[in-house]
Protein backbone atom coordinates (compact mmCIF):
# COMPACT_ATOMS: atom_id res chain seq x y z
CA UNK A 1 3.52 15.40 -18.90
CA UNK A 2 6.88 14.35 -18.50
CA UNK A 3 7.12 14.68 -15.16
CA UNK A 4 3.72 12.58 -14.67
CA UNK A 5 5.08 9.64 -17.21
CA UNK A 6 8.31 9.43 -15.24
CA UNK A 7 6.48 9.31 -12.30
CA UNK A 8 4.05 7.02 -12.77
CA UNK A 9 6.98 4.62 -14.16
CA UNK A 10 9.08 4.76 -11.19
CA UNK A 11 5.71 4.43 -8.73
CA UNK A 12 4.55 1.76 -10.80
CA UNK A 13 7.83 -0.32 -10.87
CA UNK A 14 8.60 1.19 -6.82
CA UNK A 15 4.90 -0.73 -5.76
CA UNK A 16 6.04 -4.19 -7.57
CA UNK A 17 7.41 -5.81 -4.35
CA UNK A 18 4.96 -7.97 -1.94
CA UNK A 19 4.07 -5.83 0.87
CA UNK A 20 1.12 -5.46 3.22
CA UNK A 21 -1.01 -3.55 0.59
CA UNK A 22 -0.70 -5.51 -2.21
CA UNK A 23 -1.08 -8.77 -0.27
CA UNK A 24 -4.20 -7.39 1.13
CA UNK A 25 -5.42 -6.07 -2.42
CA UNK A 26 -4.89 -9.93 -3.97
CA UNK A 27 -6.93 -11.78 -0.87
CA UNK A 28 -9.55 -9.40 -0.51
CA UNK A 29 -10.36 -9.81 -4.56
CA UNK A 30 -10.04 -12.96 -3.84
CA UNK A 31 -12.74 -13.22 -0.84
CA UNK A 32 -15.08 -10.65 -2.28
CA UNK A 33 -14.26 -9.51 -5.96
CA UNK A 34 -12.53 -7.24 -8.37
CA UNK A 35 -14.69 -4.18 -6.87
CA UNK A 36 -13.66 -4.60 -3.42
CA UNK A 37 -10.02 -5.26 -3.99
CA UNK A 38 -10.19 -1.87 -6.49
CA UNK A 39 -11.53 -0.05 -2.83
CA UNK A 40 -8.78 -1.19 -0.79
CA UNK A 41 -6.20 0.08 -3.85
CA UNK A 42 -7.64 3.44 -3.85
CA UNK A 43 -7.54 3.34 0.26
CA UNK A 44 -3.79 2.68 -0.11
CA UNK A 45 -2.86 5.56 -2.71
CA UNK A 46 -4.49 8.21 -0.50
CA UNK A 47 -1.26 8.34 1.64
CA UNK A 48 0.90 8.60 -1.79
CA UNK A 49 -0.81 11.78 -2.30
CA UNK A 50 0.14 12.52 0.86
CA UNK A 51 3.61 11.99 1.30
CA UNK A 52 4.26 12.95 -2.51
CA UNK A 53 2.61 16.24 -1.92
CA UNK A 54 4.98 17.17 1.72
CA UNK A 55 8.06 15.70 -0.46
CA UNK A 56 7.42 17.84 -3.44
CA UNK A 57 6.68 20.97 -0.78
CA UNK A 58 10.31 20.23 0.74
CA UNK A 59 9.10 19.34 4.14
CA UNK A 60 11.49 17.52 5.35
CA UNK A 61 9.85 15.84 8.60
CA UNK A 62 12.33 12.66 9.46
CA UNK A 63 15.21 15.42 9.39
CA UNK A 64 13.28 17.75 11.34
CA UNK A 65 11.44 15.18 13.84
CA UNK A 66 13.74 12.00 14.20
CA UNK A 67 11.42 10.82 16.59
CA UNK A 68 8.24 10.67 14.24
CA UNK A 69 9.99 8.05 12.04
CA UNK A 70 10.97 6.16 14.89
CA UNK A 71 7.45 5.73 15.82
CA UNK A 72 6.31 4.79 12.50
CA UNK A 73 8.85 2.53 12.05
CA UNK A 74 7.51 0.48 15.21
CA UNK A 75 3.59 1.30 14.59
CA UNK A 76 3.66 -1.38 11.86
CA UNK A 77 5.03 -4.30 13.69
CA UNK A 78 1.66 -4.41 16.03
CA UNK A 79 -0.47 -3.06 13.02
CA UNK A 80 0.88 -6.52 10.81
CA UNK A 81 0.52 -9.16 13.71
CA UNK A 82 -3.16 -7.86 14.96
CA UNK A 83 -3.64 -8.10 11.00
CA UNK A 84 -2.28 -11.71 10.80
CA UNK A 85 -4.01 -12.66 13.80
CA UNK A 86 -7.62 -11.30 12.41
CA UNK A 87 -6.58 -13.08 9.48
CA UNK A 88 -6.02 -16.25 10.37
CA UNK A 89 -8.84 -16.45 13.26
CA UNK A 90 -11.18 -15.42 10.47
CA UNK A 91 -9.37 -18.34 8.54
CA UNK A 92 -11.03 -20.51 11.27
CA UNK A 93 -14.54 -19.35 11.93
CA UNK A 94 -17.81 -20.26 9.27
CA UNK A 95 -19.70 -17.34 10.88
CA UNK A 96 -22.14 -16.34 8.09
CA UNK A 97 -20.89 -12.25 8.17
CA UNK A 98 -23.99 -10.08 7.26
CA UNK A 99 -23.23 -6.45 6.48
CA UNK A 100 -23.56 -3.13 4.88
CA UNK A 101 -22.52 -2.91 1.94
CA UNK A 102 -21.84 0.82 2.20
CA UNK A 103 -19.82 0.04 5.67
CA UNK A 104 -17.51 -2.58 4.01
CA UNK A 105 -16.80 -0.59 1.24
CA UNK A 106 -16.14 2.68 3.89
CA UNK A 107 -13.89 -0.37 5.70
CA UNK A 108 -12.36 -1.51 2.25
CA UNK A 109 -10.83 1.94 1.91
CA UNK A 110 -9.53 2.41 5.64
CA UNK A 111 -7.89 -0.73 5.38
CA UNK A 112 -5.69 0.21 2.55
CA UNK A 113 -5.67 3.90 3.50
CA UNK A 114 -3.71 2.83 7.12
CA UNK A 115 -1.47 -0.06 5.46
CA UNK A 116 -0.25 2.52 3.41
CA UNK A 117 -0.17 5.24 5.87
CA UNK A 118 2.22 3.55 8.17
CA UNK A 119 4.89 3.06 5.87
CA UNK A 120 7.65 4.93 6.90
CA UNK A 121 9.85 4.74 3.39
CA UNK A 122 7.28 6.61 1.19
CA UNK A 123 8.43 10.17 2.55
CA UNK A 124 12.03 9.44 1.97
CA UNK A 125 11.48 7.78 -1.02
CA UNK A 126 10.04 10.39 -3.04
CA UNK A 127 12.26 12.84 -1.48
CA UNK A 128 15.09 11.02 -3.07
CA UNK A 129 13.31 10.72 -6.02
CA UNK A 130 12.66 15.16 -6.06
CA UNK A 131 16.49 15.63 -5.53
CA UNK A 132 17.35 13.66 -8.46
CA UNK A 133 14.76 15.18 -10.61
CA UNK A 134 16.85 18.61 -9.41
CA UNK A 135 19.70 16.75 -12.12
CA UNK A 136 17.57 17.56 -15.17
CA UNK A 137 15.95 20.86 -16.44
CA UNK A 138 12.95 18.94 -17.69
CA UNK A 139 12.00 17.18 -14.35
CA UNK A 140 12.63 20.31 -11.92
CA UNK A 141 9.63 20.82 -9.90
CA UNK A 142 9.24 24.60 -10.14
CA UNK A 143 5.37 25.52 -10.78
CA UNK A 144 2.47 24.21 -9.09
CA UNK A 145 1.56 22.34 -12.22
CA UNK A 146 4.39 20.62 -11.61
CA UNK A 147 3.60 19.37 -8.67
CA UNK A 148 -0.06 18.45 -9.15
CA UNK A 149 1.42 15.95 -11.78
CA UNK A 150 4.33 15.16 -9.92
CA UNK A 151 1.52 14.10 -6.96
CA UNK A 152 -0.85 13.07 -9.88
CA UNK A 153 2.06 10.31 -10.90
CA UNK A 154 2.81 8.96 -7.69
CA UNK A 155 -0.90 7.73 -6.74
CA UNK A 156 -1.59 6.86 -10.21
CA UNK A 157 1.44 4.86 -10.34
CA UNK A 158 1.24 2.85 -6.93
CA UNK A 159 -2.99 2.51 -7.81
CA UNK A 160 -2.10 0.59 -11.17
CA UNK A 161 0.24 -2.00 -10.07
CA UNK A 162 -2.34 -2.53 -7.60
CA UNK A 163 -4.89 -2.80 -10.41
CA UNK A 164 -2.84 -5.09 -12.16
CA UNK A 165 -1.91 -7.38 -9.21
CA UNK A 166 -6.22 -7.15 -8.24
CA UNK A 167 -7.11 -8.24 -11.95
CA UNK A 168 -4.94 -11.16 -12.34
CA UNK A 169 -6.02 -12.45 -8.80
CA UNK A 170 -9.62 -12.05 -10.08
CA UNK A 171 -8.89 -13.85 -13.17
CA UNK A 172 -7.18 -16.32 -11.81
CA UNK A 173 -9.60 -16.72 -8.81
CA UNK A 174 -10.94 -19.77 -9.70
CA UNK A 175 -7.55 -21.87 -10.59
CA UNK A 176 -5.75 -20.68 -7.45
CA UNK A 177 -8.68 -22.29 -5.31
CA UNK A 178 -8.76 -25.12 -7.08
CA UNK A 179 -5.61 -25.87 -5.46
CA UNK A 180 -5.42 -23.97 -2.80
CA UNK A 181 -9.34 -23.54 -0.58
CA UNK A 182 -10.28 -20.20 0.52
CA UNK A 183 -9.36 -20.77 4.39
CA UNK A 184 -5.90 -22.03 3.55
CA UNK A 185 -5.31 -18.97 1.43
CA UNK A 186 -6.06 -16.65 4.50
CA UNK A 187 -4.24 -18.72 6.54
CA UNK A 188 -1.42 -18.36 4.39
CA UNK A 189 -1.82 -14.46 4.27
CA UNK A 190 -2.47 -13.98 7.84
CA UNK A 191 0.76 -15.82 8.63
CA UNK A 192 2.57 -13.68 6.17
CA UNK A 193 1.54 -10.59 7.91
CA UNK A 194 3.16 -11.95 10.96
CA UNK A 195 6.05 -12.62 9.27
CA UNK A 196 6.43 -9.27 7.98
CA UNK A 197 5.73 -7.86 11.21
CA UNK A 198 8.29 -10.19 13.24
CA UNK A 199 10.95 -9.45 10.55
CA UNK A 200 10.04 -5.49 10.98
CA UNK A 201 10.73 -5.61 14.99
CA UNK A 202 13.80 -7.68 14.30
CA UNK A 203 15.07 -5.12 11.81
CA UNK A 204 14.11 -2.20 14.13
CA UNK A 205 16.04 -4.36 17.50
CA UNK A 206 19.42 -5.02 15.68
């Protein structure tokens, strides 16, 4: 149990700054409600499982395969401008958008599982993370209890910030709007995804 509650602490606190998934949890409860937000949320802590469970294994797959990092590192510049450009030409268009219900929830979860899955720092983050656990009796990750809460505390973690962040955008739905309209919000958010993504390539360049 300790190893979940220190977990879950340093997942919660290590999701707190704006990125792609959280930006895209807040305008999609915005746009369509709490429920749909909550999908996207639970899209985006699939690849915490992921990457908590090879960290906590000891696979080591930056050290091993320099080149795979590489790759994600540039995946996510395209990935945030096609994103900001959807966003913001769907900022523009009054098409009335009929669909499955079942479909845009399958779609809610994809989009958060893939903003999440292209993040090259989750891997090395938790890895960090393992080796100082190593420091302290209590936190060393020896049996595979261990490690289901150890990989139990980083998607619980990362999905209740996310929760948090969702909730007060649904609360405060109707306030931001009143200053802000719907279409200038995604506008806002699409451009912000190209931001992200410009300031990505420029990172990866120099």
């Amino acid at each position: 149990m300790l190893i979940f509650l220190l977990t879950f602490f340093i997942s919660f606190v290590g999701s707190i700054h704006p990125g792609p998934l959280n930006l895209s949890v807040i305008q999609v409860t915005l746009k369509k409600g709490l429920g749909i937000g909550l999908l996207v949320a639970l899209g985006g802590v699939i690849p915490e499982i992921i990457y908590g469970y090879l960290a906590v294994e000891g696979v080591m797959i930056f050290e091993q395969y320099p080149t795979v990092f590489t790759i994600m590192q540039w995946a996510v510049v395209p990935i945030l401008l096609v994103l900001g450009y959807l966003q913001i030409n769907s900022s523009k268009t009054n098409k009335t958008e009929i669909k499955n219900v079942e479909s845009s929830h399958i779609n809610s979860v994809g989009k958060g599982f893939f903003l999440s899955l292209f993040n090259p720092q989750l891997l090395p983050y938790w890895i960090v993370i393992l080796v100082n656990y190593q420091n302290y009796e209590l936190l060393k990750i020896n049996t595979l209890t261990d490690k289901l809460f150890f990989v139990l505390g980083t998607s619980t973690g990362a999905f209740a910030l996310n929760y948090v962040y969702a909730y007060i955008a649904y609360k405060q739905r109707e306030r931001i709007f009143k200053y802000l309209n719907q279409n200038r919000f995604e506008q806002i958010i699409g451009w912000t995804f190209i931001l992200m993504g410009l300031l990505q390539g420029i990172k990866l360049l120099f």
